[in-house]
Protein backbone atom coordinates (compact mmCIF):
# COMPACT_ATOMS: atom_id res chain seq x y z
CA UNK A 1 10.35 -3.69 21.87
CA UNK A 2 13.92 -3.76 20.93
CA UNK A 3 15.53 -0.59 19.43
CA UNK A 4 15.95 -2.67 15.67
CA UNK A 5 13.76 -2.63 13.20
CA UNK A 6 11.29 -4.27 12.83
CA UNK A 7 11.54 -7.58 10.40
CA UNK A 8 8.46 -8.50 8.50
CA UNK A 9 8.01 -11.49 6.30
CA UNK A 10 5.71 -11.13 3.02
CA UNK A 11 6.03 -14.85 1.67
CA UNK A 12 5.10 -17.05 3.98
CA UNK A 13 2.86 -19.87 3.73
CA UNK A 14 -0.01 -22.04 5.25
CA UNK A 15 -2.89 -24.67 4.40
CA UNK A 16 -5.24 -23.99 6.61
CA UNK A 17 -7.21 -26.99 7.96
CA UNK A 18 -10.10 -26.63 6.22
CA UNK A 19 -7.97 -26.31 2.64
CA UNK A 20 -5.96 -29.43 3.97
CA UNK A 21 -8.66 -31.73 5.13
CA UNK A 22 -10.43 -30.66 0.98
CA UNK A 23 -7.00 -32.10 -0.04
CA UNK A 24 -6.71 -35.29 1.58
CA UNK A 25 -10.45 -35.90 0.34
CA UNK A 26 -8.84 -35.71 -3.07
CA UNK A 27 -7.71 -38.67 -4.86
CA UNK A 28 -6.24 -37.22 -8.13
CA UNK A 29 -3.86 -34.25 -8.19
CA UNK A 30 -3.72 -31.83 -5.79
CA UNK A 31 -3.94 -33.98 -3.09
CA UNK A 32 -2.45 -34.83 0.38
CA UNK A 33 -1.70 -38.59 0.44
CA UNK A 34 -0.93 -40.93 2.82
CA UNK A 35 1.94 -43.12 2.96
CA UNK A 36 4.42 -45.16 5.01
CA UNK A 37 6.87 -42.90 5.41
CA UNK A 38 4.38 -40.17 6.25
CA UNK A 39 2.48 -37.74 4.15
CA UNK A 40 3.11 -36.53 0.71
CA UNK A 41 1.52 -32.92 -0.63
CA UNK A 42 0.94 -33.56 -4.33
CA UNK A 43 0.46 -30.06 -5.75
CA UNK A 44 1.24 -31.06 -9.94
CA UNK A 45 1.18 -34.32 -12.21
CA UNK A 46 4.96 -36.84 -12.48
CA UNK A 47 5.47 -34.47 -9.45
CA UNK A 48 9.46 -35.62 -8.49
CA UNK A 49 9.56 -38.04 -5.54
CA UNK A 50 6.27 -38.59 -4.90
CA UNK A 51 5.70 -34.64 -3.62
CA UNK A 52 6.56 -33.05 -0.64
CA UNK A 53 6.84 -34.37 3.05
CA UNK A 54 4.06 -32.18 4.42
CA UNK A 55 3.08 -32.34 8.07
CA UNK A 56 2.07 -29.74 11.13
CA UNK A 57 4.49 -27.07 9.98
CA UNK A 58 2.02 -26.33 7.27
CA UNK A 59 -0.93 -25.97 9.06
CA UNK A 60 -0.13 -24.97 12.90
CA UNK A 61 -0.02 -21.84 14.09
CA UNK A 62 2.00 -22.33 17.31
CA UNK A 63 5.00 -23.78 14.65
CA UNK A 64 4.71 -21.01 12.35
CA UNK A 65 4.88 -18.32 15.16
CA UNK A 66 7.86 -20.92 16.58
CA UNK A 67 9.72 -20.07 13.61
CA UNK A 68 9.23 -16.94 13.79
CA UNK A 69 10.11 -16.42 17.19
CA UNK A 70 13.51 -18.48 16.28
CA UNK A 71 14.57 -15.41 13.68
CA UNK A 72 13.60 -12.76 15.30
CA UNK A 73 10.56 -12.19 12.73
CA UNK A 74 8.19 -9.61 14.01
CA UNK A 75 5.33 -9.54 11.54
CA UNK A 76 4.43 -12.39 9.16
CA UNK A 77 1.88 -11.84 6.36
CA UNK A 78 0.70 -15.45 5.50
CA UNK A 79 -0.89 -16.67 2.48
CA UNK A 80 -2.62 -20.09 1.35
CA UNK A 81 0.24 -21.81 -0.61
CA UNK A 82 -0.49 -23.10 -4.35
CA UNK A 83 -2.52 -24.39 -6.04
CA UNK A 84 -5.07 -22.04 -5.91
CA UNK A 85 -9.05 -23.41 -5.94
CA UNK A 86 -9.05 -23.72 -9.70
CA UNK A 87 -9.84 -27.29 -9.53
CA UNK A 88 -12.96 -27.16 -7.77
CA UNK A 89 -16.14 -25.72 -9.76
CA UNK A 90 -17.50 -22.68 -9.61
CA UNK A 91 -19.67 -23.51 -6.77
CA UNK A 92 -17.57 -25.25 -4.56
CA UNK A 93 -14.51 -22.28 -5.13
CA UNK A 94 -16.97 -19.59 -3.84
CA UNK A 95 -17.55 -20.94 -1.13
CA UNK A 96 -14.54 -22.51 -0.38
CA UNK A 97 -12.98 -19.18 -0.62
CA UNK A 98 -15.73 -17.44 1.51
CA UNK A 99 -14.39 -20.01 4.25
CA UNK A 100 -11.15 -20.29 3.73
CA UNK A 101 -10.85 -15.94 4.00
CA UNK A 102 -12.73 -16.11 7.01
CA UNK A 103 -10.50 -18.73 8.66
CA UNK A 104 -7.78 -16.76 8.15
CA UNK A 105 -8.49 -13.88 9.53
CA UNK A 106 -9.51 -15.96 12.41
CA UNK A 107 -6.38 -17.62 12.46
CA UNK A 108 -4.91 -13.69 12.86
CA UNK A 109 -6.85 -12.45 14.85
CA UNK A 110 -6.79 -15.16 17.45
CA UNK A 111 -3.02 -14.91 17.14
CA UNK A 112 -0.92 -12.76 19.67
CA UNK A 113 -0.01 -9.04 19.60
CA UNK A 114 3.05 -7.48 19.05
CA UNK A 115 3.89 -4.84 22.46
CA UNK A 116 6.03 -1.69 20.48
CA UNK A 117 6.95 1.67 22.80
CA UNK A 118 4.34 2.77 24.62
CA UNK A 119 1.03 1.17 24.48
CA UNK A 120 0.87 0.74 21.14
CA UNK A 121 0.71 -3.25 19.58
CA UNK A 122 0.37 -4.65 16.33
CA UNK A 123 -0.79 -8.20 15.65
CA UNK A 124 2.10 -10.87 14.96
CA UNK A 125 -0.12 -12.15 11.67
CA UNK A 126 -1.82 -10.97 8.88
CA UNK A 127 -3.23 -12.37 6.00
CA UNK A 128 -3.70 -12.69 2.23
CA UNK A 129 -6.82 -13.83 0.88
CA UNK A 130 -8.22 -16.04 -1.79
CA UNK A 131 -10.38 -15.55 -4.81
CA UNK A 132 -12.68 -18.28 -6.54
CA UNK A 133 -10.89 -17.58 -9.84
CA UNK A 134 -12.16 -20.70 -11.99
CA UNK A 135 -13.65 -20.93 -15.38
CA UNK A 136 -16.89 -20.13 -15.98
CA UNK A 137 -17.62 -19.04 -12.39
CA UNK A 138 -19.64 -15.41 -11.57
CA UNK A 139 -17.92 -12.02 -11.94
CA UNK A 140 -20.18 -10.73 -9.36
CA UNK A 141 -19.04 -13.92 -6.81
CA UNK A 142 -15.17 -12.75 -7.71
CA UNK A 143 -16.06 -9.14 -6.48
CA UNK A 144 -18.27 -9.72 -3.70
CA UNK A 145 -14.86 -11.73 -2.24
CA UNK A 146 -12.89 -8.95 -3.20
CA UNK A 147 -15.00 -6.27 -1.03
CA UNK A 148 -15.15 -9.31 1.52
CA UNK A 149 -11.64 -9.67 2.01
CA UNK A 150 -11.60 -5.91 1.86
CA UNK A 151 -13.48 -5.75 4.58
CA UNK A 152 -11.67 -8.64 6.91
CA UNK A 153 -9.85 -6.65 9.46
CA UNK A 154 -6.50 -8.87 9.73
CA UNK A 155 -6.29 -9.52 5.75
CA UNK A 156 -4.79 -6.41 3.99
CA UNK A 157 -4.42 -8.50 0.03
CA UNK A 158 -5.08 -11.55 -1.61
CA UNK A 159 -2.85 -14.16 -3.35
CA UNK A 160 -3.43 -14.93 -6.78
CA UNK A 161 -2.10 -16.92 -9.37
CA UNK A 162 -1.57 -16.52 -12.84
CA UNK A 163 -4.66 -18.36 -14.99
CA UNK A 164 -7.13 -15.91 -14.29
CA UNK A 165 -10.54 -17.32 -15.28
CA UNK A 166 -8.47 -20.34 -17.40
CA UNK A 167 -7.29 -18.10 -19.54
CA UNK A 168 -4.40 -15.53 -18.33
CA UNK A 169 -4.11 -12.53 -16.62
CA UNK A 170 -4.47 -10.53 -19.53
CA UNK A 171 -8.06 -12.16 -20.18
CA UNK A 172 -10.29 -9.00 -20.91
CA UNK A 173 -13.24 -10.97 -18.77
CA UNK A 174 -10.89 -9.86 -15.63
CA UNK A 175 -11.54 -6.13 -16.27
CA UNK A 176 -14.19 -5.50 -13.81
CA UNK A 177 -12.12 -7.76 -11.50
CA UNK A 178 -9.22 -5.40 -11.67
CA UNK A 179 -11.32 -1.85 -11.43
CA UNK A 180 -12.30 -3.78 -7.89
CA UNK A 181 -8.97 -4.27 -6.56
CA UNK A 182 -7.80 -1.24 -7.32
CA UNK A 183 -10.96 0.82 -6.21
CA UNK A 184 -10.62 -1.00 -2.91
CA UNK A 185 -6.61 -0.32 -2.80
CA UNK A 186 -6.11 -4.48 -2.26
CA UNK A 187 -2.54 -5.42 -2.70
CA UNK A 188 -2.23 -8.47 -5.09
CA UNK A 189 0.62 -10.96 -4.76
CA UNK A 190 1.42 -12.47 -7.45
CA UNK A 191 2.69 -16.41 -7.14
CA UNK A 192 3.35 -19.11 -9.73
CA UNK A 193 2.16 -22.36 -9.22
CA UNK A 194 1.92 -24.23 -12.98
CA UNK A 195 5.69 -22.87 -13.84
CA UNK A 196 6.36 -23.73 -17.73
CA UNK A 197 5.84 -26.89 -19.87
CA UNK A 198 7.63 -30.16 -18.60
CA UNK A 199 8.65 -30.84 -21.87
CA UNK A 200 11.50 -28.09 -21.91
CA UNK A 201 13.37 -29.89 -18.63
CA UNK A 202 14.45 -32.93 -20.46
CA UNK A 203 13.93 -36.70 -19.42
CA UNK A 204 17.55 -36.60 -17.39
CA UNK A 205 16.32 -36.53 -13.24
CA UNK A 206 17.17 -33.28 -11.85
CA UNK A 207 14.05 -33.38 -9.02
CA UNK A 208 12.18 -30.41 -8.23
CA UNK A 209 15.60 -28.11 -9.31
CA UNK A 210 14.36 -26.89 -12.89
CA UNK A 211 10.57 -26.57 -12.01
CA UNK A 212 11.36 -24.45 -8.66
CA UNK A 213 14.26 -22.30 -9.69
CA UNK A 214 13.67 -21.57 -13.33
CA UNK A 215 9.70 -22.57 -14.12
CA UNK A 216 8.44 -20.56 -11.08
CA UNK A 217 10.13 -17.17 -11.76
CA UNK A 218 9.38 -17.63 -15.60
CA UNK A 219 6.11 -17.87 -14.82
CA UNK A 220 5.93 -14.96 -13.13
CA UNK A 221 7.45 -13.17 -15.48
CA UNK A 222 5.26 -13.82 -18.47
CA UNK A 223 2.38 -13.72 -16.17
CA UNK A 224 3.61 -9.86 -15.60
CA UNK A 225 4.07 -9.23 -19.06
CA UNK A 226 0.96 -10.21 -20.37
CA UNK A 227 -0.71 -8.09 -17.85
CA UNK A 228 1.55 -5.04 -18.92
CA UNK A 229 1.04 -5.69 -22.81
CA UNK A 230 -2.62 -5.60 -21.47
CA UNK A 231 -2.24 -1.81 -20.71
CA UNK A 232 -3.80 -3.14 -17.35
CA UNK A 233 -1.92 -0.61 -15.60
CA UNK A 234 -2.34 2.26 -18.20
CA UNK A 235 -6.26 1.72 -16.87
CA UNK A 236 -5.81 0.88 -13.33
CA UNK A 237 -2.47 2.99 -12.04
CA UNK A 238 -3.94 2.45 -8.62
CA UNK A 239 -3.51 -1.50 -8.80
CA UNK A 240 -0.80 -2.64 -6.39
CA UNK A 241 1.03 -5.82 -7.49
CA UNK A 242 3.52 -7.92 -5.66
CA UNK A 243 5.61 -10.32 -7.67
CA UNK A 244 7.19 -13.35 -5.97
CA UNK A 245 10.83 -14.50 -6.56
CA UNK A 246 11.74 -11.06 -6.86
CA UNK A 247 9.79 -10.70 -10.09
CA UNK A 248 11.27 -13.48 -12.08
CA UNK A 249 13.55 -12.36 -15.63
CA UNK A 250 10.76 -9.74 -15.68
CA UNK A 251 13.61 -7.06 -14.55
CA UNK A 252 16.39 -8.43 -16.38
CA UNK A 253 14.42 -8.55 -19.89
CA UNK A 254 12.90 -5.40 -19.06
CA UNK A 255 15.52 -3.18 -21.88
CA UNK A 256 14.62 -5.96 -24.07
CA UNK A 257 10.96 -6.07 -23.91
CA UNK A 258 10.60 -2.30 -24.21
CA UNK A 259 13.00 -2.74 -27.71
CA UNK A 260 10.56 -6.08 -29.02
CA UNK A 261 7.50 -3.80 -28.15
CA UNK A 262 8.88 -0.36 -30.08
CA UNK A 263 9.12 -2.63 -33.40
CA UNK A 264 5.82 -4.26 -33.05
CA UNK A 265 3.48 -2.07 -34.13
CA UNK A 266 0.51 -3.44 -32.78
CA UNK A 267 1.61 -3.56 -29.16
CA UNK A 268 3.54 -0.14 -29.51
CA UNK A 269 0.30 1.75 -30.21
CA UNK A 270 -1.44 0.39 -27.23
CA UNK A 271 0.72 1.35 -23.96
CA UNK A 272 0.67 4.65 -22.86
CA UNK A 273 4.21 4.54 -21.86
CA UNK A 274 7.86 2.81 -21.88
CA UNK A 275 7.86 -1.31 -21.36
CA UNK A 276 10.52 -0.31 -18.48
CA UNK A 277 7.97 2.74 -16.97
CA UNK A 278 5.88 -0.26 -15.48
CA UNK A 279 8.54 -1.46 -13.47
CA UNK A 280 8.07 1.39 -11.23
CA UNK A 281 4.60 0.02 -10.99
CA UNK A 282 5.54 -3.12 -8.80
CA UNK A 283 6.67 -4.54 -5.81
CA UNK A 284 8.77 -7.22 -5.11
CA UNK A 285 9.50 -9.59 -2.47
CA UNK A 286 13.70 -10.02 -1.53
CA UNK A 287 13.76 -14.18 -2.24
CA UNK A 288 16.70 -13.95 -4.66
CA UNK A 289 19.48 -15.34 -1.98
CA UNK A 290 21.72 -13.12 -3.54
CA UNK A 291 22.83 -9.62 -2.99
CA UNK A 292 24.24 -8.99 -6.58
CA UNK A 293 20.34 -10.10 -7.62
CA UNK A 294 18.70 -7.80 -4.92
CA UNK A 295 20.84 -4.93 -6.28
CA UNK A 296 19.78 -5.46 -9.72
CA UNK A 297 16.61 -5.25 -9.01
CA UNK A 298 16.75 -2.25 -7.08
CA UNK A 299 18.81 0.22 -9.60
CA UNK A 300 16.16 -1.48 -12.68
CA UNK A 301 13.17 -0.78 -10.75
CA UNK A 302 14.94 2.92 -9.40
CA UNK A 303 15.29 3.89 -13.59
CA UNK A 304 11.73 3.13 -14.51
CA UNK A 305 10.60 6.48 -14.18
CA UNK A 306 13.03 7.92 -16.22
CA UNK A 307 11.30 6.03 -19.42
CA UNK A 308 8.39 8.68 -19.07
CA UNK A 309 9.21 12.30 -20.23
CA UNK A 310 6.49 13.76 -18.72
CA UNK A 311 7.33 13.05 -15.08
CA UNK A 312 10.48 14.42 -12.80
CA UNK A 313 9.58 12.42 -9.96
CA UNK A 314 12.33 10.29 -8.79
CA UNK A 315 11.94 6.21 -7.24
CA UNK A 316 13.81 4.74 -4.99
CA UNK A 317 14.15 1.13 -6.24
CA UNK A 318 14.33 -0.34 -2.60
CA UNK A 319 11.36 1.11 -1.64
CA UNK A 320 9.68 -1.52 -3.79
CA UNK A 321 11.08 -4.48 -2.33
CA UNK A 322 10.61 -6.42 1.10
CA UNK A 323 11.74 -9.32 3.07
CA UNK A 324 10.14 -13.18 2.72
CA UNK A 325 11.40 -16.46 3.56
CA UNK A 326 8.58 -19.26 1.61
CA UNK A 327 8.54 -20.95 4.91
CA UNK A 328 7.04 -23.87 5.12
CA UNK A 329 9.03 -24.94 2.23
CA UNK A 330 12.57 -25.47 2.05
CA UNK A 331 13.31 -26.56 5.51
CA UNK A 332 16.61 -26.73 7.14
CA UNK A 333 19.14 -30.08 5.52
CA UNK A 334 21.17 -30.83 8.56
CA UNK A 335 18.26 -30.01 11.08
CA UNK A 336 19.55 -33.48 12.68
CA UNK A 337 22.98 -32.00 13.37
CA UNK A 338 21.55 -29.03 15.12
CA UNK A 339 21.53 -26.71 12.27
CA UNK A 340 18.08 -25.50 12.72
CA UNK A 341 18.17 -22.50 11.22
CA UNK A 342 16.60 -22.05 7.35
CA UNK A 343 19.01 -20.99 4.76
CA UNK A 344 15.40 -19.21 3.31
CA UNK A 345 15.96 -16.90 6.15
CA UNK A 346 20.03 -16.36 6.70
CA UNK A 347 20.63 -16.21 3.00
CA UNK A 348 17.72 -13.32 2.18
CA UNK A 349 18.85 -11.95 5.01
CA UNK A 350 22.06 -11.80 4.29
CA UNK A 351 21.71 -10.59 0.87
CA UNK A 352 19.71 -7.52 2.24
CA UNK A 353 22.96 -6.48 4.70
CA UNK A 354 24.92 -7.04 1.85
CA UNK A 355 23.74 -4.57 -1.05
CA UNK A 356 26.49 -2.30 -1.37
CA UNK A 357 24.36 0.07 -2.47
CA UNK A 358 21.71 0.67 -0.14
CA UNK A 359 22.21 2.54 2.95
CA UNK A 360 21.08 1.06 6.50
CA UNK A 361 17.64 2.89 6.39
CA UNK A 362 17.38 1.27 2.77
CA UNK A 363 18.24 -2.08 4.39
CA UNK A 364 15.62 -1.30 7.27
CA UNK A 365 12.95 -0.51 4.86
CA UNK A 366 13.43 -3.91 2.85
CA UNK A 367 13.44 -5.99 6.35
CA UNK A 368 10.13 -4.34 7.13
CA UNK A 369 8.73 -0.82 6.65
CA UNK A 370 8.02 -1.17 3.39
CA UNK A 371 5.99 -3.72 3.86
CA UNK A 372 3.96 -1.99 7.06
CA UNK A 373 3.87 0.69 4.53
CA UNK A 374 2.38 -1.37 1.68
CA UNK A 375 -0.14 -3.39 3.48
CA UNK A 376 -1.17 -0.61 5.70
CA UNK A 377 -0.22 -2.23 9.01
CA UNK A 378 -0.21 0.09 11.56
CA UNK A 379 -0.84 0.80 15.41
């Protein structure tokens, strides 16, 4: 292996056969559809041009490991893309999650090693699983997939999105659900998919622009919230949660949250510490495309312990966050002119060389340790 570190991609995506062939079955939204100019993945309602060209990229292993291979990405840790199964009925979500886990960590395992000095070798793919998280369905199905994927060799977390059971995150029927994950030490990453109401972006046609780079992240960030306003983490400090989009406003309203909550009464009286403490509690992936953003991040998440008296531990913020790319989405826009590589990939990149602040063992640990170190990957 080369002398570098090693680079290791959190957000990456796939629909695995299985999940794709339930999809083109479908006839109202999601669905995969058919049409002349090739096939359309239809993930929400008035979705803007007719949803997204979708083809082997998504689905085959050989082009995800091609892209890889093309920037120099060691390690991928791939995860079924939204929507989640929260369309399908109790039923059909168990076991489609049952199968879906299990082909992944096929898909893995099947999937060639990585050679580093001496003998040792890691696999090139890991996974994140999937939980049947629809209304009504059993608690006891949720955490029998939870010590399932637990136990899956190649899967080392689950993706999850941000209904809960229908009715949030901070739904107290998700207790038991959260003891689980954090008894078992399963890393959650969090990942929008419903972003905010359509009614806030107007009736003038700005495409997917609005939904993607402002609905998403806000999303995510209320999503957070709620589950902080919970005291979720005042009753599970072992839970290990991994926001998307570099946590969303979540860091940048942090100051202001913690002043909302200290004249509310009701909310005040129920954390055990500082709204800006459970910052410290998080990790978060590098897609921000912008240096100035990663930095931000960093130094808010680095400060978080200083909001509890009791504590002189120190954070580094960097520690907390790690490299992704969203492949498949977002492909290259002048592929045809030979300008194959994905600006998902040169600008995150980028942005990571470019923190001012971090030093080049800081940078290292963003491209990839951290991540080894937060899913456990090892020879």
């Amino acid at each position: 292996m080369a002398s570098r570190a090693l680079l290791v991609d959190v957000h990456t995506h796939l629909y695995l056969p299985r999940y794709a062939s339930l999809l083109r079955q479908r006839t109202a939204v999601p669905l995969i559809k058919s049409r002349s100019d090739g096939d359309r993945l239809v993930i929400l309602e008035n979705e803007p041009s007719g949803g997204r060209p979708v083809g082997p990229q998504y689905w085959d292993r050989d082009q995800k490991l091609a892209f890889m291979d093309k920037h120099n990405i060691d390690i991928s840790v791939v995860s079924t893309a939204n929507p989640w199964l929260d369309f399908l009925s109790p039923s059909e979500a168990t076991s489609m999650a049952q199968a879906l886990n299990e082909d992944l960590d096929d898909y893995c395992a099947t999937g060639p090693n990585l050679s580093l000095s001496g003998s040792a070798t890691l696999k090139r793919l890991y996974g994140l699983g999937l939980l049947p998280l629809v209304p009504r369905v059993s608690t006891e199905s949720v955490l029998d997939e939870i010590d399932r994927i637990a136990a899956l060799p190649h899967l080392r977390g689950l993706i999850m999105g941000t209904r809960g059971l229908g009715k949030g995150l901070d739904d107290a029927e998700l207790e038991p659900i959260w003891a689980r994950v954090a008894e078992k030490r399963v890393v959650i990453f969090l990942h929008p998919h419903y972003g905010v109401g359509p009614g806030v972006w107007g009736e003038k046609d700005n495409g997917h622009v609005l939904p993607l780079a402002l609905g998403f992240p806000f999303e995510t960030t209320v999503a957070t919230t709620r589950l902080i306003l919970a005291g979720v983490f005042d009753r599970h400090p072992e839970l290990k949660l991994l926001l998307a989009h570099s946590g969303g406003a979540l860091p940048q309203l942090s100051s202001r949250l913690a002043s909302c909550i200290v004249h509310d009464p009701v909310v005040a009286s129920r954390l055990k510490h500082d709204a800006r403490w459970y910052l410290g509690k998080l990790y978060f992936d590098a897609v921000a495309y912008g240096s100035e953003e990663l930095d931000f991040v960093s130094s808010t998440v680095s400060r978080a312990v200083r909001y509890d008296t009791h504590s002189s531990e120190s954070l580094v913020g960097s520690s907390h966050m790690m490299f992704g790319t969203d492949h498949p989405f977002f492909p290259p826009i002048d592929a045809e002119k030979g300008m194959e590589k994905w600006m998902s990939v040169v600008e995150n990149l980028k942005a990571i060389d470019d923190v001012g602040s971090w030093s080049d063992a800081e940078k290292d640990g963003v491209k990839g340790s951290n991540a080894l170190n937060l899913f456990g990957i090892q020879s």
